[in-house]
PDB file of N, CA and C in Angstrom:
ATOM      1  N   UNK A   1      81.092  91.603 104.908  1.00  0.00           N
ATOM      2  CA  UNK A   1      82.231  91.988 105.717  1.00  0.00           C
ATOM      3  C   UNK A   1      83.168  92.887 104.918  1.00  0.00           C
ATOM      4  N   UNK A   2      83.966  93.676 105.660  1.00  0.00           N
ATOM      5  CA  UNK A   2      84.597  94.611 104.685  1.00  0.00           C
ATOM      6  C   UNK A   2      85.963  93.964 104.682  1.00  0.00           C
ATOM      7  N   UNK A   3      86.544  94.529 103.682  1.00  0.00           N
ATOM      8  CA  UNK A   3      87.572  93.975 102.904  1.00  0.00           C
ATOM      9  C   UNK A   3      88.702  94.622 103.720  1.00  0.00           C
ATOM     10  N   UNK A   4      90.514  94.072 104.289  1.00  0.00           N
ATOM     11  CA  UNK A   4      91.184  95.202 104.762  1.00  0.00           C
ATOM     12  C   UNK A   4      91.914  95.126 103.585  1.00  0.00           C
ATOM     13  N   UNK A   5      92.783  96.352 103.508  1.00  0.00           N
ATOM     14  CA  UNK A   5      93.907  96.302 102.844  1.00  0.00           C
ATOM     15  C   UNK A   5      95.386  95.979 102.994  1.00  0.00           C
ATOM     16  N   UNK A   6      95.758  95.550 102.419  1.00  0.00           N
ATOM     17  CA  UNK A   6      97.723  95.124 102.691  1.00  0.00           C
ATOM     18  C   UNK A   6      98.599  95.458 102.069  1.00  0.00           C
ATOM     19  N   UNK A   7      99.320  96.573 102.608  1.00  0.00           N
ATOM     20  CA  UNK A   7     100.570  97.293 101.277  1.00  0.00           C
ATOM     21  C   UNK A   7     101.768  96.485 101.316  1.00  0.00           C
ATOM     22  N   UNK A   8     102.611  95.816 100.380  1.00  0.00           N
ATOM     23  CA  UNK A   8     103.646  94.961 100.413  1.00  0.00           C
ATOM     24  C   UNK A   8     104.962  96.060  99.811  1.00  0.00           C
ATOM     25  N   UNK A   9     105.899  96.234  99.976  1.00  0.00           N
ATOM     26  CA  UNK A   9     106.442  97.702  99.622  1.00  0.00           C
ATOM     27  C   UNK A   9     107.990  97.423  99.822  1.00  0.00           C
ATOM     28  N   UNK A  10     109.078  97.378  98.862  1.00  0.00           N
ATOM     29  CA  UNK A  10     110.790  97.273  99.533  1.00  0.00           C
ATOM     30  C   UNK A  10     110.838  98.513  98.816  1.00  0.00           C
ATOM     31  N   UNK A  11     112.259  98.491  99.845  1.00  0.00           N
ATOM     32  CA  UNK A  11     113.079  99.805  99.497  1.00  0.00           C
ATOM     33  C   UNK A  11     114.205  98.910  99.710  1.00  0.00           C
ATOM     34  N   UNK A  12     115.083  99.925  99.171  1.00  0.00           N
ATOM     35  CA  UNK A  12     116.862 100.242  99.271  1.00  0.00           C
ATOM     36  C   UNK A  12     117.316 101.319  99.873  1.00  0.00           C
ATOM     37  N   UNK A  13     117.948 101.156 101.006  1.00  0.00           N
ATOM     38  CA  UNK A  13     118.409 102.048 102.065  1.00  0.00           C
ATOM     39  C   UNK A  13     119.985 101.948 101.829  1.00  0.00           C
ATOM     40  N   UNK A  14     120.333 103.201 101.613  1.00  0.00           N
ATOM     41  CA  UNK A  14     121.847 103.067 100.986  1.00  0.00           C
ATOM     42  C   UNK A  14     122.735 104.010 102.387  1.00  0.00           C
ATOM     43  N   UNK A  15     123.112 103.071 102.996  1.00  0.00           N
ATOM     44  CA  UNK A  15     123.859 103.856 103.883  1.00  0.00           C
ATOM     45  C   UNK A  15     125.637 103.990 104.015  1.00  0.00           C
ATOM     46  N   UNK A  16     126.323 104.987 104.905  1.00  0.00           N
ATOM     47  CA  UNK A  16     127.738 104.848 104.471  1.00  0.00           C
ATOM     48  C   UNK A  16     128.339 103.236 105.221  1.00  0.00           C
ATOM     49  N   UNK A  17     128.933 102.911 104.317  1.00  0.00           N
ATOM     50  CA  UNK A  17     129.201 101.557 104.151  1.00  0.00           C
ATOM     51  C   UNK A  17     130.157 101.452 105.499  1.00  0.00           C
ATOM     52  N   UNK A  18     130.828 101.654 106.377  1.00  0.00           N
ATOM     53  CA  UNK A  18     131.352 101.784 107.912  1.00  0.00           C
ATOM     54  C   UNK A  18     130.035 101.678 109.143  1.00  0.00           C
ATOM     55  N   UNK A  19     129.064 102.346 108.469  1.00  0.00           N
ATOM     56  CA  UNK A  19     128.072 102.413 109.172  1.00  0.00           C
ATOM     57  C   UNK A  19     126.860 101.021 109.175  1.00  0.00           C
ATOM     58  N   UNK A  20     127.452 100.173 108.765  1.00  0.00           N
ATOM     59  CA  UNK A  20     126.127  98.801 107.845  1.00  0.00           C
ATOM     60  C   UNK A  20     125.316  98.322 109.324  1.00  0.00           C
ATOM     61  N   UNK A  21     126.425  98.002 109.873  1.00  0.00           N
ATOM     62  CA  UNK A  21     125.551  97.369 110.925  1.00  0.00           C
ATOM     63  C   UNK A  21     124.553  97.788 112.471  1.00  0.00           C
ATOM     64  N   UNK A  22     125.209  99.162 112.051  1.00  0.00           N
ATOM     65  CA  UNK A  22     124.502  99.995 113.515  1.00  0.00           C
ATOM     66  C   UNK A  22     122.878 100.718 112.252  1.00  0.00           C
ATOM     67  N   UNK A  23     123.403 100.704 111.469  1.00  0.00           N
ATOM     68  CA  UNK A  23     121.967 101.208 110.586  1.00  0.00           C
ATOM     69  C   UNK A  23     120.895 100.375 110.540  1.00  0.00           C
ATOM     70  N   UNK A  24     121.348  99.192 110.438  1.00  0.00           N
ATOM     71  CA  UNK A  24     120.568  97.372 110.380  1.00  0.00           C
ATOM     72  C   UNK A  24     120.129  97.704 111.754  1.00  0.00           C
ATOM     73  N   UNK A  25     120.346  97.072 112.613  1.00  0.00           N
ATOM     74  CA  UNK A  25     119.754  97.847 113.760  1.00  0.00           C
ATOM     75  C   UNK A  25     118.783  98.403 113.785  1.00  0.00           C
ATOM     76  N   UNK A  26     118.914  99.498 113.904  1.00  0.00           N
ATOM     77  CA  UNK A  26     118.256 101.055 113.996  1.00  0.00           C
ATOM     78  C   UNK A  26     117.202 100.351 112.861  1.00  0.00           C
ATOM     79  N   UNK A  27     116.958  99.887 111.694  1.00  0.00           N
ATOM     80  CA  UNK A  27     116.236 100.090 110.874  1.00  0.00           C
ATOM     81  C   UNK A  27     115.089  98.619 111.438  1.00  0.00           C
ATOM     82  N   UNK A  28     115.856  97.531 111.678  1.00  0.00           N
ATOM     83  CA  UNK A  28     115.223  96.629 112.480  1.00  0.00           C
ATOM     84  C   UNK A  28     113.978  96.938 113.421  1.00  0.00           C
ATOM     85  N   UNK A  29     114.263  97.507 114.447  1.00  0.00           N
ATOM     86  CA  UNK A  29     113.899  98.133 115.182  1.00  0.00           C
ATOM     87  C   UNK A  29     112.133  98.648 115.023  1.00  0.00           C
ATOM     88  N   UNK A  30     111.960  99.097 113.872  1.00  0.00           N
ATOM     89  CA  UNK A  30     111.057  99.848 113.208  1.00  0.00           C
ATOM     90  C   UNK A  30     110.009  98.970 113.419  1.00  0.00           C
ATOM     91  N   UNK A  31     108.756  99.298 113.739  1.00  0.00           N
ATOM     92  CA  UNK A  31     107.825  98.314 113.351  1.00  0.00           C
ATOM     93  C   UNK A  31     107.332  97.967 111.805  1.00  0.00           C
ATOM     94  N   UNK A  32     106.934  96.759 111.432  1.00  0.00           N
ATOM     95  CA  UNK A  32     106.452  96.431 109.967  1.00  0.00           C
ATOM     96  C   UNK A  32     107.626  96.739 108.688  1.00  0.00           C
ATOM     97  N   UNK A  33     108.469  96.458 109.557  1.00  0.00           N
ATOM     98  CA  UNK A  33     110.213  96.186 108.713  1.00  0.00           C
ATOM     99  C   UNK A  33     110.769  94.808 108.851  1.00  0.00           C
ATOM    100  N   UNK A  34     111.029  94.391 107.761  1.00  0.00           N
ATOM    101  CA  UNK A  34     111.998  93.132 107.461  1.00  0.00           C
ATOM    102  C   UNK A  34     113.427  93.315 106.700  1.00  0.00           C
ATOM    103  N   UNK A  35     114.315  93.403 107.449  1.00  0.00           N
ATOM    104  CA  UNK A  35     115.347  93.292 106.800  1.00  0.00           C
ATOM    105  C   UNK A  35     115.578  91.934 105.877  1.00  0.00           C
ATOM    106  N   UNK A  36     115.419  91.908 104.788  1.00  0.00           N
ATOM    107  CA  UNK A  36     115.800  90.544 103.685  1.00  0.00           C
ATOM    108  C   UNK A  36     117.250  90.850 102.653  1.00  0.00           C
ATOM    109  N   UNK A  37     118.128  91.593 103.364  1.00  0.00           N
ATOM    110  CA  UNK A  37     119.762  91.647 103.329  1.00  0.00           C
ATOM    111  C   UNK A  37     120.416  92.645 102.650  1.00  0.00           C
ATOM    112  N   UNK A  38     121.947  92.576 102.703  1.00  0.00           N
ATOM    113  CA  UNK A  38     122.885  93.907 102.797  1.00  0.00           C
ATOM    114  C   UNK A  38     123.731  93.511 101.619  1.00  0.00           C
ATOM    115  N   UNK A  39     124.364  94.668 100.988  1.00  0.00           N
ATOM    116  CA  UNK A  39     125.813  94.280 100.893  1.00  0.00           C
ATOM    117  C   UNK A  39     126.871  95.322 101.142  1.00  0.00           C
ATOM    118  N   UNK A  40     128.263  94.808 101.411  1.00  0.00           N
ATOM    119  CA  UNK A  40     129.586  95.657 101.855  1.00  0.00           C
ATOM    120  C   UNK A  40     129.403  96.953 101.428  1.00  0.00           C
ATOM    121  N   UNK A  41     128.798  97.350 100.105  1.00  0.00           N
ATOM    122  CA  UNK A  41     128.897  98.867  99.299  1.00  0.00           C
ATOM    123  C   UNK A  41     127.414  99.475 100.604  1.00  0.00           C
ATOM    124  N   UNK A  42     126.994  98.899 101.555  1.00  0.00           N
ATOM    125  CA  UNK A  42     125.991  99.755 102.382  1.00  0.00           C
ATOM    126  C   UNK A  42     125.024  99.636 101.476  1.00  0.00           C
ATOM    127  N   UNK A  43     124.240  99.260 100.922  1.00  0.00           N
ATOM    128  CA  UNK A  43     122.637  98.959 100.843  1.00  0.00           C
ATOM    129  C   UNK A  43     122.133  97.869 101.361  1.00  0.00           C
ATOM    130  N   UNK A  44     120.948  98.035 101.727  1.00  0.00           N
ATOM    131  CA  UNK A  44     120.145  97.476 102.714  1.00  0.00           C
ATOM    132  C   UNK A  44     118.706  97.498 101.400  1.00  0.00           C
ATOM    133  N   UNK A  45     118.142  95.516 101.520  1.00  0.00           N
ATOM    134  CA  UNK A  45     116.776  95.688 101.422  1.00  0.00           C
ATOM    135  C   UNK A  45     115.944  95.389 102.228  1.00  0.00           C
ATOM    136  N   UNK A  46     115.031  95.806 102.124  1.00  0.00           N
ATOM    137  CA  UNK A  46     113.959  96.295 103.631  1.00  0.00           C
ATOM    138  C   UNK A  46     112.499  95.856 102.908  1.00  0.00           C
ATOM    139  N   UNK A  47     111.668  95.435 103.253  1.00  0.00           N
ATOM    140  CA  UNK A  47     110.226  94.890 103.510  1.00  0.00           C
ATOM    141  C   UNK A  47     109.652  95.346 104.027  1.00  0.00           C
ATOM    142  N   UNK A  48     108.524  95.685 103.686  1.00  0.00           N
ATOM    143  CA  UNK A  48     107.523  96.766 104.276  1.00  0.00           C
ATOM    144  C   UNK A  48     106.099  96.012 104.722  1.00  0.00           C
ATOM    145  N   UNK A  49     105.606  95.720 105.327  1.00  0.00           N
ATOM    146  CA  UNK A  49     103.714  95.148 105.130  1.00  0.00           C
ATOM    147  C   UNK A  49     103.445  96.275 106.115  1.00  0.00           C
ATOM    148  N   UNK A  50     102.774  96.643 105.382  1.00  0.00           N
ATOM    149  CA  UNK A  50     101.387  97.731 106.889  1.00  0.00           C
ATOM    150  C   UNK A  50     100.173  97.752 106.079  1.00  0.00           C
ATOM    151  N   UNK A  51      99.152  98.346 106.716  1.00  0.00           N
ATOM    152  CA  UNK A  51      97.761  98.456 106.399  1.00  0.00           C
ATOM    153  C   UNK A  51      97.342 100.029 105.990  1.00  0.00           C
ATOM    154  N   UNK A  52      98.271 100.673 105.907  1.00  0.00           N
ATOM    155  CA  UNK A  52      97.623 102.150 105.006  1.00  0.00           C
ATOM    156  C   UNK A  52      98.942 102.186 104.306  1.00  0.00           C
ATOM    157  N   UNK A  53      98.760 102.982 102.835  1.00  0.00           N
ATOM    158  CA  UNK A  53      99.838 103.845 102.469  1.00  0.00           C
ATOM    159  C   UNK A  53     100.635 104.325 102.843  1.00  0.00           C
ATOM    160  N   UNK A  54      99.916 105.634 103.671  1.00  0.00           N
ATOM    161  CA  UNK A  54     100.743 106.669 104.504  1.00  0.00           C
ATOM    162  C   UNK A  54     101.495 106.078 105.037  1.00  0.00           C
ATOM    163  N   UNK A  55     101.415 104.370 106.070  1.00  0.00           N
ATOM    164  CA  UNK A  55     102.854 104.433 106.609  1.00  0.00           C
ATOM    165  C   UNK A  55     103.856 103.881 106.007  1.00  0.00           C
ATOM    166  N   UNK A  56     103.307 103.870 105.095  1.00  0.00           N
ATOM    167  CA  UNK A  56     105.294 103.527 103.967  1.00  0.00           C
ATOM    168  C   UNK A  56     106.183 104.747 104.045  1.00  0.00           C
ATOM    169  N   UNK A  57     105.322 106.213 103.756  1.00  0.00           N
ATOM    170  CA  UNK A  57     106.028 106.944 103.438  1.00  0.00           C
ATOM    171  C   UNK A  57     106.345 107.621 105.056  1.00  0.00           C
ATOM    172  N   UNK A  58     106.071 107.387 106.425  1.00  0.00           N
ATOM    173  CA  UNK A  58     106.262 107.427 107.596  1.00  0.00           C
ATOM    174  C   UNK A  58     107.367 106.737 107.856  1.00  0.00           C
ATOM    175  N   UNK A  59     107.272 105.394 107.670  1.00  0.00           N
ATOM    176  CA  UNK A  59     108.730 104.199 107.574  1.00  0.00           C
ATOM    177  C   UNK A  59     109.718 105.259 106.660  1.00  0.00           C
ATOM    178  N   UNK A  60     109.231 105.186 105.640  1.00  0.00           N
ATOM    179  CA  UNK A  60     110.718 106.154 104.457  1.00  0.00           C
ATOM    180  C   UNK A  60     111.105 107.347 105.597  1.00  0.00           C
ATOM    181  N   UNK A  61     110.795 108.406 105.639  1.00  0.00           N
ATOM    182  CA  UNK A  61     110.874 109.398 106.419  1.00  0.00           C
ATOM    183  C   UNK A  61     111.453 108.826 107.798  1.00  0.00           C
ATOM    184  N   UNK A  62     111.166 107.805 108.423  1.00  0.00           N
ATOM    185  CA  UNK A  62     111.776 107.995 109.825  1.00  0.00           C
ATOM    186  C   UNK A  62     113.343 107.018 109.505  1.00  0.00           C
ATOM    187  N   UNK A  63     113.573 105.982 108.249  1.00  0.00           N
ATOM    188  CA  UNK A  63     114.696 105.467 107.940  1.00  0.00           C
ATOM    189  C   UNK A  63     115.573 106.429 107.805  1.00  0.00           C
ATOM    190  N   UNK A  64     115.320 107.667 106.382  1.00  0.00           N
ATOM    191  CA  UNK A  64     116.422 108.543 106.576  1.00  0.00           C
ATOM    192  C   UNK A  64     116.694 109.481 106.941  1.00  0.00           C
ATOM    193  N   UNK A  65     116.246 109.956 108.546  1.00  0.00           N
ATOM    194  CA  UNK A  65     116.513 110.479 109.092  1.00  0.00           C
ATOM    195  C   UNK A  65     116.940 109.866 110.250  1.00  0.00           C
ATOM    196  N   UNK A  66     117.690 108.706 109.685  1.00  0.00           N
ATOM    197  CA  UNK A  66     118.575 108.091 110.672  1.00  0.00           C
ATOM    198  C   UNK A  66     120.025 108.610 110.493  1.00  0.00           C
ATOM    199  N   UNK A  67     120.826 108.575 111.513  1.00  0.00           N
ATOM    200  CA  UNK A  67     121.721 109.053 111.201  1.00  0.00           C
ATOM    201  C   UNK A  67     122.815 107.795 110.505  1.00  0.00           C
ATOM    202  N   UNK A  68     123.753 108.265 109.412  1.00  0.00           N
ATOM    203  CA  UNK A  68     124.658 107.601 108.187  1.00  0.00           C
ATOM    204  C   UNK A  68     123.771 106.988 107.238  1.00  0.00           C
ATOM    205  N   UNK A  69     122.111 107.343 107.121  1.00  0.00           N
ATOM    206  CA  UNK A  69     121.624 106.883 105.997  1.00  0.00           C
ATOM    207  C   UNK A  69     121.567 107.750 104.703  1.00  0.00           C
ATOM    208  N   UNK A  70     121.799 107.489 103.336  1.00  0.00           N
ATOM    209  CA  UNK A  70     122.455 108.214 102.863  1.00  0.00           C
ATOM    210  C   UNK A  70     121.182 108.511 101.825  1.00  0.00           C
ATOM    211  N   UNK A  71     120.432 107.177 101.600  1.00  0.00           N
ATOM    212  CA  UNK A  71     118.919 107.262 100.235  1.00  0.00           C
ATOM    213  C   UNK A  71     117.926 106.446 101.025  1.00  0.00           C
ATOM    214  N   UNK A  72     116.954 106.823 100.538  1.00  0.00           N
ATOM    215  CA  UNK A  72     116.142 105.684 101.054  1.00  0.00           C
ATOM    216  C   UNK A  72     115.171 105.347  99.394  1.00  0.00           C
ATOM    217  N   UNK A  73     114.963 104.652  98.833  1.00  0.00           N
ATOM    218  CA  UNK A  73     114.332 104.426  97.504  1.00  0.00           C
ATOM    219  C   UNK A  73     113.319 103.660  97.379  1.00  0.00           C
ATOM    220  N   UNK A  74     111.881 103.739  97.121  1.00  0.00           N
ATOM    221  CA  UNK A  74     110.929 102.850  96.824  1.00  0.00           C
ATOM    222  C   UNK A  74     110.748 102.358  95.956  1.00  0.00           C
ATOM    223  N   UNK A  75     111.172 101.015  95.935  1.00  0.00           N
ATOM    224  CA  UNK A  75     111.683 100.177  94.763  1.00  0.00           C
ATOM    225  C   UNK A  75     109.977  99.463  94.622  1.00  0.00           C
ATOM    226  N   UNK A  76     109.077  98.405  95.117  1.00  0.00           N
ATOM    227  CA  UNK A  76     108.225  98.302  95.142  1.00  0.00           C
ATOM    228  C   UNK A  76     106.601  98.406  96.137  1.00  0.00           C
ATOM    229  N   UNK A  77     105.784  98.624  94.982  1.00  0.00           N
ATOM    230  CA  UNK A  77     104.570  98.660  96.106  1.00  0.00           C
ATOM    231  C   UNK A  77     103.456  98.067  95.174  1.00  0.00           C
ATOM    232  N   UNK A  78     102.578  97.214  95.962  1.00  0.00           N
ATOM    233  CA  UNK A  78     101.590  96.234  96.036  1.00  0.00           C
ATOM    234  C   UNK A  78     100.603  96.230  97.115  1.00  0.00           C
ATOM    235  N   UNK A  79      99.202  96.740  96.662  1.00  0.00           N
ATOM    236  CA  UNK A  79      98.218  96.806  97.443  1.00  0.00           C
ATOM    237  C   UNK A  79      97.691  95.184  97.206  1.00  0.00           C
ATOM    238  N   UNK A  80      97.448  94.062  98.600  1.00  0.00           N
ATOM    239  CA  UNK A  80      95.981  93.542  98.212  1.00  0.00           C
ATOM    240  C   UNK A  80      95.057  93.353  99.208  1.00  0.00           C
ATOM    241  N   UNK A  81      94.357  93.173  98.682  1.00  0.00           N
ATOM    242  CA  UNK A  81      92.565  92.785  99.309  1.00  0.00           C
ATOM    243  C   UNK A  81      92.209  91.672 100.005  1.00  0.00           C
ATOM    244  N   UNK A  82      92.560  92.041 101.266  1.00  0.00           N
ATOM    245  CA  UNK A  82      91.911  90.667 102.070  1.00  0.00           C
ATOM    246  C   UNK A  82      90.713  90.813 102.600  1.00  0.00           C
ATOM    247  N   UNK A  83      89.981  89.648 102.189  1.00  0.00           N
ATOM    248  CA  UNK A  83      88.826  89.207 102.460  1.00  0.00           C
ATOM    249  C   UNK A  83      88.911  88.760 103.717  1.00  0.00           C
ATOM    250  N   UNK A  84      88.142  89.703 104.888  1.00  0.00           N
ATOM    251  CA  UNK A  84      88.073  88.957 106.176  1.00  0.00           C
ATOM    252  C   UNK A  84      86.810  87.677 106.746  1.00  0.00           C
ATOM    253  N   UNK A  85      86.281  87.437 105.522  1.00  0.00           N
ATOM    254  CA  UNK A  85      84.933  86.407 105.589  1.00  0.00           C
ATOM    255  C   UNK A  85      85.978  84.775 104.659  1.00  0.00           C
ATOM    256  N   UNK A  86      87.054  85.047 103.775  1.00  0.00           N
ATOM    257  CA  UNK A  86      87.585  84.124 103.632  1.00  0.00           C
ATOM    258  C   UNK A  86      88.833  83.263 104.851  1.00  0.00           C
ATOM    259  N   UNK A  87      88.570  82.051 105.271  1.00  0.00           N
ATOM    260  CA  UNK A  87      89.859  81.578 105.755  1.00  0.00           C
ATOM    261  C   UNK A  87      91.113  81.587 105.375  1.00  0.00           C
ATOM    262  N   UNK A  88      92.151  81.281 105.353  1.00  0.00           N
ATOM    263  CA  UNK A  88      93.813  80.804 104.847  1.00  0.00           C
ATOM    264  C   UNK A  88      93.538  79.376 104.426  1.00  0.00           C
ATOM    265  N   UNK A  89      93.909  79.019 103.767  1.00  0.00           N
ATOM    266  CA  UNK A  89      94.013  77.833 103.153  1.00  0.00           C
ATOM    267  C   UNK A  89      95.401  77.117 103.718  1.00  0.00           C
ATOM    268  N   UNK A  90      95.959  77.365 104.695  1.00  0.00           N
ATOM    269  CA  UNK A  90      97.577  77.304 104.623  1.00  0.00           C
ATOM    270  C   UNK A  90      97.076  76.306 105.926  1.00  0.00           C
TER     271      UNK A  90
END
């Protein structure tokens, strides 16, 4: 069976700090986004899982070209290998 892949990926979305909560939102919104929290100075960390590369940098690209987003930064990325012939143990 073939193996899929899983990109695990945060960023920091630094937006103008008046703007925090309509950006949260808007960034929510996104598919294969987790907001995991803010603070007052406007950054935002964000959670990524998708199944290709490319759409991290699709997610990056459509975050800041939101409007009052000011950076968008790829802080981490982690490919792994799921075995679709293994169960979850969970």
């Amino acid at each position: 069976m073939e193996n899929q892949e899983v990109h695990v990926s945060s960023l920091i979305v630094h937006v103008r700090p008046d703007c925090l909560e309509t950006v949260k939102a808007r960034v929510a919104e996104l598919d294969d986004v987790e907001i995991y929290g803010d603070s007052e100075e406007g950054k935002i960390v964000v959670v990524l899982e998708t199944t290709k590369q490319k759409y991290i940098t699709d997610i990056i690209d459509k975050i800041n070209n939101l409007k009052d987003v000011l950076s968008t930064s790829l802080i981490f990325h982690q490919i792994e290998q799921l075995d679709s012939s293994c169960e979850d143990d969970l």
